[in-house]
Protein backbone atom coordinates (compact mmCIF):
# COMPACT_ATOMS: atom_id res chain seq x y z
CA UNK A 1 -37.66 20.88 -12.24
CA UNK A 2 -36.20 17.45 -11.43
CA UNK A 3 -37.11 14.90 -14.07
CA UNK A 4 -35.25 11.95 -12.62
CA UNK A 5 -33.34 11.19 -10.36
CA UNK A 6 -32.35 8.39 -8.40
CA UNK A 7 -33.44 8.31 -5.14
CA UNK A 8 -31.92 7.16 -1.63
CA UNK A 9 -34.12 5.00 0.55
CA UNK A 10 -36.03 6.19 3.25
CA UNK A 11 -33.87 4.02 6.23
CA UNK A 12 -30.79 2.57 5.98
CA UNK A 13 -31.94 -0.42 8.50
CA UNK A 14 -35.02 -2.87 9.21
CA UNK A 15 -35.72 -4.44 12.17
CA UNK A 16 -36.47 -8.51 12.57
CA UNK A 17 -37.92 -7.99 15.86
CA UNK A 18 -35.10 -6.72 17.99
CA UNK A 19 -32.49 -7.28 15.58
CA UNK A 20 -31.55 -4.80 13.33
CA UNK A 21 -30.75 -5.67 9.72
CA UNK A 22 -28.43 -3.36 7.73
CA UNK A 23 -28.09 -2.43 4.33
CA UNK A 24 -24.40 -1.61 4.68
CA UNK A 25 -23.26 -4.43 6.16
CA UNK A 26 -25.27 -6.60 3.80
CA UNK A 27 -23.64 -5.23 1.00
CA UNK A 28 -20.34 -6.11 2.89
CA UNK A 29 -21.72 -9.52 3.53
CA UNK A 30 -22.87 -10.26 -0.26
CA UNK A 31 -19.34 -8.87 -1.74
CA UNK A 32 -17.48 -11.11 0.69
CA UNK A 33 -19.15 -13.93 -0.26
CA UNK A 34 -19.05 -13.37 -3.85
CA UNK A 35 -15.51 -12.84 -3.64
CA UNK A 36 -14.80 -16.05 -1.93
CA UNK A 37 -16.83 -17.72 -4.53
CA UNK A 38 -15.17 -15.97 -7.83
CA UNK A 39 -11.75 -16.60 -5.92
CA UNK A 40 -12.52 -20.01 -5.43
CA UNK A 41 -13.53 -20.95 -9.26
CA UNK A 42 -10.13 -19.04 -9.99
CA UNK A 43 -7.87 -20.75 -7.68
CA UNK A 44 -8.88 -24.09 -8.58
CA UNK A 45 -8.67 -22.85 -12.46
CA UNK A 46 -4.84 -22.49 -11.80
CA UNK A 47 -4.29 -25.81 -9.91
CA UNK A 48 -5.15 -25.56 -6.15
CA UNK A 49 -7.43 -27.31 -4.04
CA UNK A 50 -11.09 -26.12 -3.63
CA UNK A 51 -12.04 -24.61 -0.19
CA UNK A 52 -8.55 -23.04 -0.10
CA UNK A 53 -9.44 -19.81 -0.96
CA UNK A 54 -12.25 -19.97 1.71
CA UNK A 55 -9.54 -21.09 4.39
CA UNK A 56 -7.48 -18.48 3.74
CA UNK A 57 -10.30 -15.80 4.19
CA UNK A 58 -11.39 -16.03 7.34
CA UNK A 59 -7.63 -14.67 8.26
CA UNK A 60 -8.21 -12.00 5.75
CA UNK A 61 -11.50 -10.42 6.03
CA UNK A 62 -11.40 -9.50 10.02
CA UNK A 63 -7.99 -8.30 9.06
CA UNK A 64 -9.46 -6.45 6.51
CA UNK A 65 -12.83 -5.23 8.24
CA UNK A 66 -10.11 -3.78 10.68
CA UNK A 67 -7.95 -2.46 8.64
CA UNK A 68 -10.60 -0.86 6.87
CA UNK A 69 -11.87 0.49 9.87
CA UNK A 70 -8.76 1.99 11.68
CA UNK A 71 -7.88 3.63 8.40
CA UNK A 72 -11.05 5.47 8.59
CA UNK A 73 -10.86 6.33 12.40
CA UNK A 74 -7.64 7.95 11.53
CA UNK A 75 -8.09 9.82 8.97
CA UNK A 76 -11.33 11.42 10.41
CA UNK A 77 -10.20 11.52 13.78
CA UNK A 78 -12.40 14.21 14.77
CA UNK A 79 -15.77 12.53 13.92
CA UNK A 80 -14.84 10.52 17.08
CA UNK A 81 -12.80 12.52 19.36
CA UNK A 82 -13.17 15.72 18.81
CA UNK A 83 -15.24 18.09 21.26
CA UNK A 84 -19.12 16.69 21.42
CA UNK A 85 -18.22 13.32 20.02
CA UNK A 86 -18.44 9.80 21.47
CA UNK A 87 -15.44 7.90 20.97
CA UNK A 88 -17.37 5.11 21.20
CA UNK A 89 -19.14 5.49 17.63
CA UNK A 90 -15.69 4.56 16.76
CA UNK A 91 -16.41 1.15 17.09
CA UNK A 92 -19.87 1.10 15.43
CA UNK A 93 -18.48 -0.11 12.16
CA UNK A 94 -22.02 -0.61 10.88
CA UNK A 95 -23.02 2.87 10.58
CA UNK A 96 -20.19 2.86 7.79
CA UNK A 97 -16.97 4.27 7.73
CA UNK A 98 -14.52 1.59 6.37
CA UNK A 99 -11.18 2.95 4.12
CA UNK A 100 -10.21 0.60 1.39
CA UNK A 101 -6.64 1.43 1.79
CA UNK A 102 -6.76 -0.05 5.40
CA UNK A 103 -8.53 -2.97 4.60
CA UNK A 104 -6.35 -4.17 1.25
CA UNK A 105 -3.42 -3.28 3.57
CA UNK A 106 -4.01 -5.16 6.66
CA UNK A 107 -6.22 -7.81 4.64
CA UNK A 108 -3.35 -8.49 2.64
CA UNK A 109 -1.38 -9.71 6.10
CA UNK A 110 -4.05 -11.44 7.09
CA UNK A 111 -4.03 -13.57 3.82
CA UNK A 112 -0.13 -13.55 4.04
CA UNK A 113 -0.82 -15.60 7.35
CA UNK A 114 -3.41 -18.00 6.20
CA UNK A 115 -1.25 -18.57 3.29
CA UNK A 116 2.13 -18.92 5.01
CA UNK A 117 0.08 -21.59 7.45
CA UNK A 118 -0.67 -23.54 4.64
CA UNK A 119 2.61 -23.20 2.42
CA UNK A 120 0.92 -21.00 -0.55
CA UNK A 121 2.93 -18.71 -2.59
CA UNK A 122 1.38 -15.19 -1.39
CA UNK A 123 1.89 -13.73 -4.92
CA UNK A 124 -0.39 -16.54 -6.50
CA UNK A 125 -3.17 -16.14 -3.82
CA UNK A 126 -3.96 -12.82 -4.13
CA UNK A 127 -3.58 -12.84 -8.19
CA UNK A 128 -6.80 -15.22 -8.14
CA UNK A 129 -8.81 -13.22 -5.81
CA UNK A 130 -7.86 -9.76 -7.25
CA UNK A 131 -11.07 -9.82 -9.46
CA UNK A 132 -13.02 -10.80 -6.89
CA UNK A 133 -12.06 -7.83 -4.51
CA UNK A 134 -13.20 -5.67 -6.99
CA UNK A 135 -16.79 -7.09 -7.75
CA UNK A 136 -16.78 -6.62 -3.14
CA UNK A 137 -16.00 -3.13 -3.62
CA UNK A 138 -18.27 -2.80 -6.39
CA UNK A 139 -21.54 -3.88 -4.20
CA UNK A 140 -19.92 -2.69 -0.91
CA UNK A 141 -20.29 0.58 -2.51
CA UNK A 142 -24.08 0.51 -2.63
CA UNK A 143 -24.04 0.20 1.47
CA UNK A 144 -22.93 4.13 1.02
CA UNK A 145 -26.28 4.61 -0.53
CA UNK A 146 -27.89 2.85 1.42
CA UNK A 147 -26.51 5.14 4.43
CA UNK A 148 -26.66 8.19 2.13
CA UNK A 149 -22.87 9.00 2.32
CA UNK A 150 -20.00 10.28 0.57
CA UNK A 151 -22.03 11.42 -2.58
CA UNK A 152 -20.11 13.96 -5.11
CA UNK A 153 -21.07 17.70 -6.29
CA UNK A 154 -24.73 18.94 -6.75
CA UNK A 155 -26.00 18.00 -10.45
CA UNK A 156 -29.40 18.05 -12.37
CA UNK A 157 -28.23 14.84 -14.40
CA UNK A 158 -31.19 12.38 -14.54
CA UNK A 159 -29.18 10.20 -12.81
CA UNK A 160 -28.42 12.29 -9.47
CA UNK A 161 -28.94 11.34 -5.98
CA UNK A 162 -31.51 12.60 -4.10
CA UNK A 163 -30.87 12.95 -0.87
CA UNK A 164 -33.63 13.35 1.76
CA UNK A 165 -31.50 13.00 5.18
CA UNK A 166 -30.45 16.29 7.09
CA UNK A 167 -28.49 14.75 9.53
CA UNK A 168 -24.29 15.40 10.57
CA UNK A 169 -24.82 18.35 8.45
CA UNK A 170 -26.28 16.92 5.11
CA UNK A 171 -27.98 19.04 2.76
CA UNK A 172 -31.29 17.44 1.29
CA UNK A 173 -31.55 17.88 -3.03
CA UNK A 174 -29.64 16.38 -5.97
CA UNK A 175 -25.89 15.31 -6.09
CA UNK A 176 -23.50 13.07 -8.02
CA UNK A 177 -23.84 9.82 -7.33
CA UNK A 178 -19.97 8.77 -6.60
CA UNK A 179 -20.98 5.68 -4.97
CA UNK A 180 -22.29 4.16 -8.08
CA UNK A 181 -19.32 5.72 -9.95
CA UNK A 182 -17.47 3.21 -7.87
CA UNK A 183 -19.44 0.67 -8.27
CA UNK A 184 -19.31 0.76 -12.03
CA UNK A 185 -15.76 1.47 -12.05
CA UNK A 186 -14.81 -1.52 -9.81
CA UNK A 187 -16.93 -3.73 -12.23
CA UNK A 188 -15.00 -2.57 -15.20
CA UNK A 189 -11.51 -3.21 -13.12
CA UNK A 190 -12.80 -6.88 -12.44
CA UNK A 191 -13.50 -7.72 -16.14
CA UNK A 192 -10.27 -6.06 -17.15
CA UNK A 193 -8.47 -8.23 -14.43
CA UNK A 194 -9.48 -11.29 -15.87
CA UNK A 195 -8.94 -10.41 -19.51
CA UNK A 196 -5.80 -9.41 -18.97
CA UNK A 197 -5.14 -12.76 -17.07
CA UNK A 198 -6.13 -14.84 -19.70
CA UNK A 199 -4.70 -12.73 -22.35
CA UNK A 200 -0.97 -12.35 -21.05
CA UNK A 201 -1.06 -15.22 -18.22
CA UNK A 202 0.12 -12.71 -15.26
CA UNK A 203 1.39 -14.12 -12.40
CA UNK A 204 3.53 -13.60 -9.10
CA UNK A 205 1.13 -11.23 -8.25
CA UNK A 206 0.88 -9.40 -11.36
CA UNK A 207 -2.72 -9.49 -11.55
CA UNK A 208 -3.23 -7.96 -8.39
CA UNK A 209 -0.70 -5.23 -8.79
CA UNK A 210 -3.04 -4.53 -12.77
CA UNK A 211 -6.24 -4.85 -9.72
CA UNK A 212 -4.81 -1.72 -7.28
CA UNK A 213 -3.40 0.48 -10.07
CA UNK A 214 -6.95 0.31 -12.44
CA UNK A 215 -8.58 0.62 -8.96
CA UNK A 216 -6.39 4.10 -7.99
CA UNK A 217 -6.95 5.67 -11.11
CA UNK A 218 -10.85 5.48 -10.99
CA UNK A 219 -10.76 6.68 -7.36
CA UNK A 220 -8.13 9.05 -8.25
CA UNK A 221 -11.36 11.10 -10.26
CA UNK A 222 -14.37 9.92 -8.36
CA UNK A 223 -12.65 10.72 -4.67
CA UNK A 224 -12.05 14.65 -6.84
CA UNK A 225 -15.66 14.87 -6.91
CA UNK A 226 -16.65 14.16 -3.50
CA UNK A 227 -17.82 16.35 -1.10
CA UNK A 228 -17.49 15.52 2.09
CA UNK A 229 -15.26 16.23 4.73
CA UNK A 230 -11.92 15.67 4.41
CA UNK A 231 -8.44 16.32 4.99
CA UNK A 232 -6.36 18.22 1.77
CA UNK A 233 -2.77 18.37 1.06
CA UNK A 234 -1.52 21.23 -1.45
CA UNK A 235 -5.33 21.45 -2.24
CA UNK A 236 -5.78 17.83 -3.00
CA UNK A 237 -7.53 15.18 -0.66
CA UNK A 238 -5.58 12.50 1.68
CA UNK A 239 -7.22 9.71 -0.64
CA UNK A 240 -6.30 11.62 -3.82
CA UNK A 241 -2.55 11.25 -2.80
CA UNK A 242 -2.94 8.05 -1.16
CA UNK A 243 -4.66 6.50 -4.46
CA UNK A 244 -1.50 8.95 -6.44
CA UNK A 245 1.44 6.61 -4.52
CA UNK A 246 -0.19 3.41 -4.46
CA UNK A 247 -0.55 3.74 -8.13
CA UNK A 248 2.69 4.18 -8.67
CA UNK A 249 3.96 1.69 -6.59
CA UNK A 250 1.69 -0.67 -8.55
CA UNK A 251 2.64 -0.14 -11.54
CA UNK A 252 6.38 0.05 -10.25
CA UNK A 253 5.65 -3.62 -9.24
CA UNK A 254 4.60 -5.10 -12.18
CA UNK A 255 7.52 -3.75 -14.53
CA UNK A 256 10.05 -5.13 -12.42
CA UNK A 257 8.41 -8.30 -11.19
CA UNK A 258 7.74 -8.64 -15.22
CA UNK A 259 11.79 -8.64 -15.34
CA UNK A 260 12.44 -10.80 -12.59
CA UNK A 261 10.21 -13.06 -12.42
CA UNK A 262 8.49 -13.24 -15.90
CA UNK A 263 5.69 -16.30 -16.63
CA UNK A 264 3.41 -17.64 -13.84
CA UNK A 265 3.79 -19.84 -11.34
CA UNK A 266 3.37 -23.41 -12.60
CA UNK A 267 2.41 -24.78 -8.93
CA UNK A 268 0.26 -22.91 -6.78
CA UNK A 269 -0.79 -25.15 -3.94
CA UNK A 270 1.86 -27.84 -2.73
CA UNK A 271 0.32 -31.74 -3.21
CA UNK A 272 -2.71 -30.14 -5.38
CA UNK A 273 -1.17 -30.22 -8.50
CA UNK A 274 1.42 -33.00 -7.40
CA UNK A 275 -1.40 -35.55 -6.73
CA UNK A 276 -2.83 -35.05 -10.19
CA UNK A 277 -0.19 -35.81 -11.97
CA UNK A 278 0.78 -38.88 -9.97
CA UNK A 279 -3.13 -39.64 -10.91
CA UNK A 280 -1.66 -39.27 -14.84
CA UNK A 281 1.19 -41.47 -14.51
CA UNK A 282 -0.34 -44.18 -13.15
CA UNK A 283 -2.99 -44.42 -15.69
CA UNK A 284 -0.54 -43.69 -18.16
CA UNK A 285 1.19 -46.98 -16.59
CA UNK A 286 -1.47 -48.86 -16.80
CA UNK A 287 -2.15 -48.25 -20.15
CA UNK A 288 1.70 -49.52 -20.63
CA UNK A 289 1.18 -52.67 -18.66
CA UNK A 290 -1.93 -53.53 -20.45
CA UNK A 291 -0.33 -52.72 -24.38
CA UNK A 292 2.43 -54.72 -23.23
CA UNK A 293 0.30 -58.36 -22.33
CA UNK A 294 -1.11 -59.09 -25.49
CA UNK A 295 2.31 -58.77 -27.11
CA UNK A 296 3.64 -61.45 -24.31
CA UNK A 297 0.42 -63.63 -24.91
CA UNK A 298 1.70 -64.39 -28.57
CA UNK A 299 5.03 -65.52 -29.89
CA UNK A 300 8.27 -63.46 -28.69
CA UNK A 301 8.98 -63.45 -32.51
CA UNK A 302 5.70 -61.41 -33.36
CA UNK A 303 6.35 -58.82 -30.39
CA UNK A 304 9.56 -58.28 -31.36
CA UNK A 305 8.88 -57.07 -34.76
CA UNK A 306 5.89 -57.97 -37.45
CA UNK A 307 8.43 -58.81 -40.21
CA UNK A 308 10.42 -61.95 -38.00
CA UNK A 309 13.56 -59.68 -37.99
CA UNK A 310 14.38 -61.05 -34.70
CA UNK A 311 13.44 -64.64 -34.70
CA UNK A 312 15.55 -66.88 -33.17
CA UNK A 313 18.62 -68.03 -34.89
CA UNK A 314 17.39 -71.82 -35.73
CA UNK A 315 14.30 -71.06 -36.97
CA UNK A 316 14.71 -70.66 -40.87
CA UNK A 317 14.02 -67.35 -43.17
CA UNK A 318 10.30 -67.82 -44.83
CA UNK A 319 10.45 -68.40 -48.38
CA UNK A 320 9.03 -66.21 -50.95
CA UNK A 321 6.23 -68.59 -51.37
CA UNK A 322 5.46 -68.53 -47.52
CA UNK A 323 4.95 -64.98 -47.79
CA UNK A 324 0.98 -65.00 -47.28
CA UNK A 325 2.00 -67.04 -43.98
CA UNK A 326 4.21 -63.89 -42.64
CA UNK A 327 1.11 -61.90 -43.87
CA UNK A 328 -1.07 -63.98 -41.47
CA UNK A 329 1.43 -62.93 -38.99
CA UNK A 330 1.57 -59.16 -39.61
CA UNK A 331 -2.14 -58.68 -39.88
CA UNK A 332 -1.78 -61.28 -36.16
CA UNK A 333 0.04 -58.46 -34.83
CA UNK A 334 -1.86 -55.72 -36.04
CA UNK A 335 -4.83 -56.77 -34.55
CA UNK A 336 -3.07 -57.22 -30.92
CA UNK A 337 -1.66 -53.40 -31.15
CA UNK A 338 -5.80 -52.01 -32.27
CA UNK A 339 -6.82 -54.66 -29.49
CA UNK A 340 -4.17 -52.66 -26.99
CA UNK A 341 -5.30 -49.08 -28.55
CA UNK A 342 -8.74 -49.49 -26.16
CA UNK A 343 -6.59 -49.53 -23.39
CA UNK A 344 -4.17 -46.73 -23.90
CA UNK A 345 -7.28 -44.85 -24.55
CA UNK A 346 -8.49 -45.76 -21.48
């Protein structure tokens, strides 16, 4: 007897009228958005301008949605050429069917564009959005449920999937629910991201390389317990040797760019970080200017030291007993350097 379970919802899409309104590509929608937004607070955390990360998307994400998309086509060519099929469906990305490999891949050019347009260091870019991707995948994931795809083995947990849909060759009852495995595991790969950031200050692209190979490793399991159709090689899937080599390679990548290129970048955006500190010296000038006019209001004798050291040569040595007069003088001078502390404050 099923005691709980959690359960998929009845239709994957509501209608406004004539339009229909997806659940898939909603979730796509909100984890684009929040990525832009996490990426943005990041990038500007490091020393770039706001709105660049923004910029730089809109060359990414169609890069990526087609990436994402032609990955999947090709892999499962035969859900849209094969005997029966329309080829057409190939095209209906909001029915699902998007491969992260594909869309990190050809995203990744697409930001290599934007970037290169704008003369930002590619490496840098993609370390402050890395989190971000991962919180996308993390609610892009629930579009899956949403769709009631790619769920894992049949389980009595309490926390199975029901599905209800018989359709391309479902079978309605209780099964693992990978998609939230996902979405849990991409969660955990974000927070780890940024610890690690703040902990050992990656950079050149260090903190996306920590992003993929934390990423593989989860979907190295979660893709074993999937059921759906799929291509195998020596009895594993495509995706479990796909997430196998870019693991590797991402690891591979951060030892030797830790060699070569160890520390961070200390100038992400050209001008950004330039036009603050011009903003620095200039205040710290002012401050100088404004120290220095009290000292030429008075005598050159007190600016030039409290004590008289450097008065000029005809004017005599004070005398012992004129020593409260020198006093005067210090405590003169004194008060003009607290009177010019205001403005170096300032």
């Amino acid at each position: 007897m099923e005691l709980a379970f959690i359960p998929s919802p009845s239709r994957g899409v509501l209608h406004l009228g004539p339009i229909p309104l997806r659940g898939y590509a909603f979730c796509i929608i909100i984890g684009v958005f929040v990525a832009v937004w996490l990426g943005n607070k990041r990038w500007i955390a490091r020393g770039g301008r706001a709105g660049t990360v923004a910029d730089i998307a809109v060359w990414a994400v169609p890069f990526g949605l087609i990436g994402g998309r032609l990955y999947h086509v090709i892999t499962d060519y035969e859900l849209y050429f094969s005997e029966g099929r329309d080829w057409v469906d190939a095209f209906k990305i909001w029915e699902g069917g998007l491969g992260i490999w594909g869309a990190i891949a050809l995203g990744a050019l697409g930001a290599w564009i934007g970037a290169r347009r704008r003369g930002i260091p590619m490496p840098a870019y993609a370390d402050a959005v890395a989190p971000g991707i991962a919180i996308a995948q993390a609610l892009g994931r629930w579009g899956n449920w949403f769709n009631q795809e790619l769920y894992g083995k049949p389980t009595d947990l309490p926390w199975a999937l029901k599905i209800t849909s018989s359709a391309d060759g479902r079978v309605p009852g209780t099964y693992h629910p990978t998609f939230l495995y996902e979405s849990l595991w991409c969660i955990g790969v974000a927070l780890l991201v940024i610890w690690a950031d703040r902990r050992f200050k990656l950079g050149h692209g260090r903190a996306f390389a920590l992003y993929v190979a934390a990423y593989c490793a989860g979907r190295f399991w979660i893709e074993y317990m999937r059921v759906d159709d799929a291509h195998h090689i020596l009895g594993l899937r495509l995706n479990n040797w796909t997430a196998l080599f870019v693991f590797l390679l991402a690891v591979l990548y951060m030892v030797l760019s830790a060699r070569m290129r160890p520390g961070r970048e200390a100038v992400v955006e050209p001008g950004a970080e330039g036009s603050d500190a011009n903003t620095g010296d200039d205040a710290d000038a002012d401050a100088g200017s404004d120290t220095e006019t009290p000292g030429r209001a008075g005598s050159g004798k007190d600016a030039g030291s409290p004590e008289g050291a450097e008065a000029p040569k005809e004017a005599e040595a004070p005398k012992s007993d004129e020593a409260p007069e020198g006093g005067r003088d210090a405590g003169a001078v004194k008060d003009v350097k607290d009177g010019a502390g205001p403005a170096r404050k300032g």
